[in-house]
PDB file of N, CA and C in Angstrom:
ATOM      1  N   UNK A   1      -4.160  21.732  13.956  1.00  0.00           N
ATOM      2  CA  UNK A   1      -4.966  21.821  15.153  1.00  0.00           C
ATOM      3  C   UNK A   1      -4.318  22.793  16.122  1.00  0.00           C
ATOM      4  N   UNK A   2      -4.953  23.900  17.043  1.00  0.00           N
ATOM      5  CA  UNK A   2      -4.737  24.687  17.821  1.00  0.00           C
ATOM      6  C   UNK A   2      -5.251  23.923  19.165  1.00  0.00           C
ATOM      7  N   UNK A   3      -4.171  24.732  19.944  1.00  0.00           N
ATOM      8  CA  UNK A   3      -5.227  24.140  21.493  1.00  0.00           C
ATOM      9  C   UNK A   3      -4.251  22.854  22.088  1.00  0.00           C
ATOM     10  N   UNK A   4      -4.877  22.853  22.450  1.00  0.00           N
ATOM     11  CA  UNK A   4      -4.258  20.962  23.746  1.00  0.00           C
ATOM     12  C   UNK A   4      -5.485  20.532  23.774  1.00  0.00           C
ATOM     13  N   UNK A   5      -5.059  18.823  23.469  1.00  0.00           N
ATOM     14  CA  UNK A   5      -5.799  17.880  23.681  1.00  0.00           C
ATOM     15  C   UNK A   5      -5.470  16.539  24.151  1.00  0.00           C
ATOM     16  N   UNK A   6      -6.471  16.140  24.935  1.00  0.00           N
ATOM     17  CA  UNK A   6      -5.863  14.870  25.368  1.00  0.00           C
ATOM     18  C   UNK A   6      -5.540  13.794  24.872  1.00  0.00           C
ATOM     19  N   UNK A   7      -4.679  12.603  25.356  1.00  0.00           N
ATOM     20  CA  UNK A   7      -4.185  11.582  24.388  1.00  0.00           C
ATOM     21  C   UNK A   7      -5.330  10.560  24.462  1.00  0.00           C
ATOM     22  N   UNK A   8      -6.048  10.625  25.103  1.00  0.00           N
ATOM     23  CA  UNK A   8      -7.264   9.827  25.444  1.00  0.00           C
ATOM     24  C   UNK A   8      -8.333  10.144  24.143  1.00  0.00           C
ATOM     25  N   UNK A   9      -8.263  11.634  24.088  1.00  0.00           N
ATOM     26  CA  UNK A   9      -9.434  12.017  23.142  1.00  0.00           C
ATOM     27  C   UNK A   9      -8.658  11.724  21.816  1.00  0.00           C
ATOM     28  N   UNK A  10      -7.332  12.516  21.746  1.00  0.00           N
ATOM     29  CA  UNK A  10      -6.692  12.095  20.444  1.00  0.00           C
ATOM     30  C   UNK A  10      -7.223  10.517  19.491  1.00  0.00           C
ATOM     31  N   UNK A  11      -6.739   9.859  20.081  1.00  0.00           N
ATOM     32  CA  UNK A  11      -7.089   7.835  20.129  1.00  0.00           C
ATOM     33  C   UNK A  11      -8.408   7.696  19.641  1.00  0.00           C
ATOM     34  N   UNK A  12      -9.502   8.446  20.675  1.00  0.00           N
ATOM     35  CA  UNK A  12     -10.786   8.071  20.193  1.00  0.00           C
ATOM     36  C   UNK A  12     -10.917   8.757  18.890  1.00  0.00           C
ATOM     37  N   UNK A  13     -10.701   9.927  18.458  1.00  0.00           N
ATOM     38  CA  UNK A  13     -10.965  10.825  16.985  1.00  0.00           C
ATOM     39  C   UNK A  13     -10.297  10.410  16.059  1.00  0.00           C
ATOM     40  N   UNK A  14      -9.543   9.829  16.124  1.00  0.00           N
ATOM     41  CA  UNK A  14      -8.573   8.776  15.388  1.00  0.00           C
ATOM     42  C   UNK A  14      -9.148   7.692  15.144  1.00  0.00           C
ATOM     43  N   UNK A  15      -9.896   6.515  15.954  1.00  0.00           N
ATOM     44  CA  UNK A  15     -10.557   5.847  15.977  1.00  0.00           C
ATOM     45  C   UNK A  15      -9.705   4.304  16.039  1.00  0.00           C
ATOM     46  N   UNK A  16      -8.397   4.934  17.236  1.00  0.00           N
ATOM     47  CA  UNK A  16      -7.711   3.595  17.375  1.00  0.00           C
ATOM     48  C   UNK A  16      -8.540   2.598  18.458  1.00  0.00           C
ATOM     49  N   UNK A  17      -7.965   1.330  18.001  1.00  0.00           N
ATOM     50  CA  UNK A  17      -8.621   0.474  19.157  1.00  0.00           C
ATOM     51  C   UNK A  17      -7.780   0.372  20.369  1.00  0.00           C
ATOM     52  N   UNK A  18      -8.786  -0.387  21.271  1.00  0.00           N
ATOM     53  CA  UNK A  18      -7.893   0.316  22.705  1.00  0.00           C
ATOM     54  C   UNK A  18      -6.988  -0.778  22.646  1.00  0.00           C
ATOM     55  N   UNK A  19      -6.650  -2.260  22.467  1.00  0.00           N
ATOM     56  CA  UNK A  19      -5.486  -3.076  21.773  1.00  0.00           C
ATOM     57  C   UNK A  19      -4.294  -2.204  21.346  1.00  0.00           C
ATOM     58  N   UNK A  20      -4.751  -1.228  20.562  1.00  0.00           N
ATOM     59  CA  UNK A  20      -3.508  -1.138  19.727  1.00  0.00           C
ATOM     60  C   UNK A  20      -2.798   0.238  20.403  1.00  0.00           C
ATOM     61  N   UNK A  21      -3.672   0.735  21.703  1.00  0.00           N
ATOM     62  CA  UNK A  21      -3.280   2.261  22.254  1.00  0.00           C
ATOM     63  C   UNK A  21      -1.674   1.852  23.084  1.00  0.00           C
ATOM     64  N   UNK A  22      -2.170   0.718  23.694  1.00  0.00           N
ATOM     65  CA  UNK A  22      -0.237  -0.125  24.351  1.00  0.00           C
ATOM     66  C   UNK A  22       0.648  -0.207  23.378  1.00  0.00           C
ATOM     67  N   UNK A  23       0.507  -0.286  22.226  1.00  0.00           N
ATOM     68  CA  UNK A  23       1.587  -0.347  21.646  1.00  0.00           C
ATOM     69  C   UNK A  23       2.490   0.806  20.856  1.00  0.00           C
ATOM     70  N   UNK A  24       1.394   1.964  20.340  1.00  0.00           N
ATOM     71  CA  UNK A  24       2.142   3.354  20.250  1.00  0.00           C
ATOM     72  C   UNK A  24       3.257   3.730  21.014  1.00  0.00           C
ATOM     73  N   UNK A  25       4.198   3.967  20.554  1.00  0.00           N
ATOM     74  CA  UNK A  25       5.160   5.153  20.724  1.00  0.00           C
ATOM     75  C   UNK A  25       4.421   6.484  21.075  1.00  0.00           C
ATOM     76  N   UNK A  26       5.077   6.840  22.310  1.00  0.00           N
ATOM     77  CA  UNK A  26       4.857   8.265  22.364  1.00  0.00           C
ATOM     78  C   UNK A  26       6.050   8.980  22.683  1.00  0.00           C
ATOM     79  N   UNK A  27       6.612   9.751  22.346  1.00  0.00           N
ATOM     80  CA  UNK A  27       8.004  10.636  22.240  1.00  0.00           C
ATOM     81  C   UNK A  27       7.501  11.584  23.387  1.00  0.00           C
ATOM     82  N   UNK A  28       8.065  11.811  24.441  1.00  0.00           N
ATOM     83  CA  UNK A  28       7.884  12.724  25.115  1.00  0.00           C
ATOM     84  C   UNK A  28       9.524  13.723  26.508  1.00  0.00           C
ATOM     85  N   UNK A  29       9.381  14.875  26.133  1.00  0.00           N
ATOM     86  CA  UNK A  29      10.528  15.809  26.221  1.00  0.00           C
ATOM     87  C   UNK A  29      10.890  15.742  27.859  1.00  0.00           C
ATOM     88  N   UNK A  30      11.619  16.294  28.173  1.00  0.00           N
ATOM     89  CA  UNK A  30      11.898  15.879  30.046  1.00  0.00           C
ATOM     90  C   UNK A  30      11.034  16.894  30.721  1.00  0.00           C
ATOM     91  N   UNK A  31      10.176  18.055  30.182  1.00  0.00           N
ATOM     92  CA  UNK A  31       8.848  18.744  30.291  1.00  0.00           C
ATOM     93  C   UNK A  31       7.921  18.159  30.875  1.00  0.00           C
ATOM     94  N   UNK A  32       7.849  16.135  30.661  1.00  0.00           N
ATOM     95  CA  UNK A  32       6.651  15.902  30.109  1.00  0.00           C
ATOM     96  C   UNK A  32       5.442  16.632  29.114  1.00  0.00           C
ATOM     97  N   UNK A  33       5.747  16.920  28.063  1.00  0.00           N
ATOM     98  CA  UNK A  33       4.834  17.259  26.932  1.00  0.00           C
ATOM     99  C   UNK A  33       5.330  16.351  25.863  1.00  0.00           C
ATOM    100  N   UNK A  34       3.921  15.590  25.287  1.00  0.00           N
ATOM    101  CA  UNK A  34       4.330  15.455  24.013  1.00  0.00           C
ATOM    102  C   UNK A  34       5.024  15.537  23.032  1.00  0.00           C
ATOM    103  N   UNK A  35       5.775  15.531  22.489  1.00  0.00           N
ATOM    104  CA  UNK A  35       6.431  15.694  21.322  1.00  0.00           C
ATOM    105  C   UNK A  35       5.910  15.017  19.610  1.00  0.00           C
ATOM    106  N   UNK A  36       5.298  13.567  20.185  1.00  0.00           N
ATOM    107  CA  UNK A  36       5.413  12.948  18.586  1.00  0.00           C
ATOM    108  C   UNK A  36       4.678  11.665  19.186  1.00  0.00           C
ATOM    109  N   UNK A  37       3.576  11.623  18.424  1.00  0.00           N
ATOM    110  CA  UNK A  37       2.409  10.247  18.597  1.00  0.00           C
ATOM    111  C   UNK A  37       3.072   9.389  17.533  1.00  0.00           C
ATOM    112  N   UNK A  38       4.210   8.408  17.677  1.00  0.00           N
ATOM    113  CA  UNK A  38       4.194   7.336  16.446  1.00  0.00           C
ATOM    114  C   UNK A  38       3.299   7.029  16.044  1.00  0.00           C
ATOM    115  N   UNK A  39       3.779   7.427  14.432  1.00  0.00           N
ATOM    116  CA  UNK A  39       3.172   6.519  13.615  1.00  0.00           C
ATOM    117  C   UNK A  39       1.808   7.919  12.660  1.00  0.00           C
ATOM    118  N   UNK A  40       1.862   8.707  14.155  1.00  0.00           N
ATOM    119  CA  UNK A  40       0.536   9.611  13.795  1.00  0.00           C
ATOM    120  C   UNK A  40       0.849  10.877  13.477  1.00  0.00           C
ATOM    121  N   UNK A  41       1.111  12.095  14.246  1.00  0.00           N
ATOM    122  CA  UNK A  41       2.021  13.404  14.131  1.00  0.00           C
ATOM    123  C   UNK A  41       2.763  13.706  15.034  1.00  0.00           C
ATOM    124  N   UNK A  42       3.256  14.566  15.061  1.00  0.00           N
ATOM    125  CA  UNK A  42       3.862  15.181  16.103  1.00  0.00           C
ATOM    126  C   UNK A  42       3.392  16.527  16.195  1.00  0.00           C
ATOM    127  N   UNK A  43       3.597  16.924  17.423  1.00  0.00           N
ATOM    128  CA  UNK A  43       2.786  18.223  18.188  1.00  0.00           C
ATOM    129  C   UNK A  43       3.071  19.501  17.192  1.00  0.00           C
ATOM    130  N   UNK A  44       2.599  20.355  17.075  1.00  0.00           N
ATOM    131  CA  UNK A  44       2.461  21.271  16.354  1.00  0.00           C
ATOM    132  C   UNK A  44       3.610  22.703  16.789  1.00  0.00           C
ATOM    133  N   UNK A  45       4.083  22.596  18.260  1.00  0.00           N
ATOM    134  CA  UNK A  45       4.976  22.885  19.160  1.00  0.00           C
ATOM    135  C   UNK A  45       6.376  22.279  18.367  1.00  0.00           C
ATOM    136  N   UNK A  46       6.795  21.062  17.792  1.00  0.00           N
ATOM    137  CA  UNK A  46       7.784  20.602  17.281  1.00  0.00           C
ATOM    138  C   UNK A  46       7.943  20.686  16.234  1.00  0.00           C
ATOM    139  N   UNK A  47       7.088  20.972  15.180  1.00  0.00           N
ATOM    140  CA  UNK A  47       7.119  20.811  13.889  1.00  0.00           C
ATOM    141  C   UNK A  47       8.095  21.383  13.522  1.00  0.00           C
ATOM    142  N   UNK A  48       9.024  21.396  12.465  1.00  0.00           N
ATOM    143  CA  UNK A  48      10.170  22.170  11.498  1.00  0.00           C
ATOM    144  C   UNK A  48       9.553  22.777  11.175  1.00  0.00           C
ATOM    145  N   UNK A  49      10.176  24.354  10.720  1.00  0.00           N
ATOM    146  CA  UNK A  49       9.786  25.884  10.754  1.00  0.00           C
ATOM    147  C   UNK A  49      10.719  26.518   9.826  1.00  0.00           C
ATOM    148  N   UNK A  50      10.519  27.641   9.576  1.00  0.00           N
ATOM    149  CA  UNK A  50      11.703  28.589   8.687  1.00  0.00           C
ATOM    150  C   UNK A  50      12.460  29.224  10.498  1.00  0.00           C
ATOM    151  N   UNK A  51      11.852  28.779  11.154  1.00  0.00           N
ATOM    152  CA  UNK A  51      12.713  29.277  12.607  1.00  0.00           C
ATOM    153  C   UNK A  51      13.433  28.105  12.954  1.00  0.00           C
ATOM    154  N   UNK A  52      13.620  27.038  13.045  1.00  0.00           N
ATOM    155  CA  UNK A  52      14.188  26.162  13.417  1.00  0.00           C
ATOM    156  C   UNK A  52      15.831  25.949  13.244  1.00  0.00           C
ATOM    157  N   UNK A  53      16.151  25.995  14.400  1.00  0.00           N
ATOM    158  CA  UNK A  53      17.610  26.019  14.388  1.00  0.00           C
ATOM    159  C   UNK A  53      18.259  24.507  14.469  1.00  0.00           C
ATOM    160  N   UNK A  54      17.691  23.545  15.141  1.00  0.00           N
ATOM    161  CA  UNK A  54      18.548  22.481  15.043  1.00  0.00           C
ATOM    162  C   UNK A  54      17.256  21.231  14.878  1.00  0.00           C
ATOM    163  N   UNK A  55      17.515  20.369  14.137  1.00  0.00           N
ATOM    164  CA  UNK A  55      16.557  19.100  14.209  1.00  0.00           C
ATOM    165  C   UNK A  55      17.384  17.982  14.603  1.00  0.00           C
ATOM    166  N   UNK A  56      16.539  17.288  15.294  1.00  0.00           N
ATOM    167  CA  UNK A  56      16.977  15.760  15.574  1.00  0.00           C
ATOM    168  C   UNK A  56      15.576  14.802  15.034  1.00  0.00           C
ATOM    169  N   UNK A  57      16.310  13.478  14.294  1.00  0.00           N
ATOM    170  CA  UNK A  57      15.169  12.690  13.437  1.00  0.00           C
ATOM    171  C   UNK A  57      15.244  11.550  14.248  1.00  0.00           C
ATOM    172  N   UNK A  58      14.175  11.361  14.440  1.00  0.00           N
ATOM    173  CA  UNK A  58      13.323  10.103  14.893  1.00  0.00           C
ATOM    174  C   UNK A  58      12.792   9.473  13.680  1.00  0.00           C
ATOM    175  N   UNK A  59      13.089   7.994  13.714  1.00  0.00           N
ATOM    176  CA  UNK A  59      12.323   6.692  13.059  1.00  0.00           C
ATOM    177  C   UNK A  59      11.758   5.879  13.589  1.00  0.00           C
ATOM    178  N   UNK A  60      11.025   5.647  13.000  1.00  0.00           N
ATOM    179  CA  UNK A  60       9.655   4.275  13.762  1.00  0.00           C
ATOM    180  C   UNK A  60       9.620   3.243  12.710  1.00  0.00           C
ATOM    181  N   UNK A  61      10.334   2.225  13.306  1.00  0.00           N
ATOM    182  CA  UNK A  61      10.535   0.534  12.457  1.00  0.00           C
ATOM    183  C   UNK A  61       9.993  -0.215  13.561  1.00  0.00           C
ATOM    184  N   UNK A  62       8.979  -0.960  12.351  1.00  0.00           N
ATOM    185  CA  UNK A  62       7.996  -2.325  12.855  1.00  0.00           C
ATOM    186  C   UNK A  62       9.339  -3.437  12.863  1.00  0.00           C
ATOM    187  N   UNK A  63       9.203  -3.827  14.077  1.00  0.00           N
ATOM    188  CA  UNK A  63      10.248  -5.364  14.478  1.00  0.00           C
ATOM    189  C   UNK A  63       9.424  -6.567  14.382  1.00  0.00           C
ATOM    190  N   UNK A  64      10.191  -7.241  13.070  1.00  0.00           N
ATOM    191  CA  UNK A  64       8.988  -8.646  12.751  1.00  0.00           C
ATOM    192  C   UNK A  64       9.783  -9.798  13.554  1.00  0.00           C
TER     193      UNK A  64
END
């Protein structure tokens, strides 16, 4: 996907329920921008590249 979109619209095209929108993770940079919708993608701005010089990994574990 190209462009910016909202996290509002994201949710609906996705077709999460609004229950489950409180409980997402959202990763976001000291920018405020996006970085990474748990669970869903991450911004297209972050993705790993043949340019990418340094990564840091994020995990998302369900706590039973």
């Amino acid at each position: 996907m190209k462009g910016k979109k909202k996290l509002s619209d994201f949710f609906i095209n996705q077709k999460v329920p609004l229950y489950q929108k409180e409980e997402i993770p959202i990763l976001v940079n000291g920018n405020g921008e996006i970085m990474w919708i748990g669970g869903y993608r991450p911004d297209e701005r972050y993705k790993v590249s043949d340019n990418t010089k340094k990564v840091t990994i994020f995990e998302l574990f369900k706590l039973t």
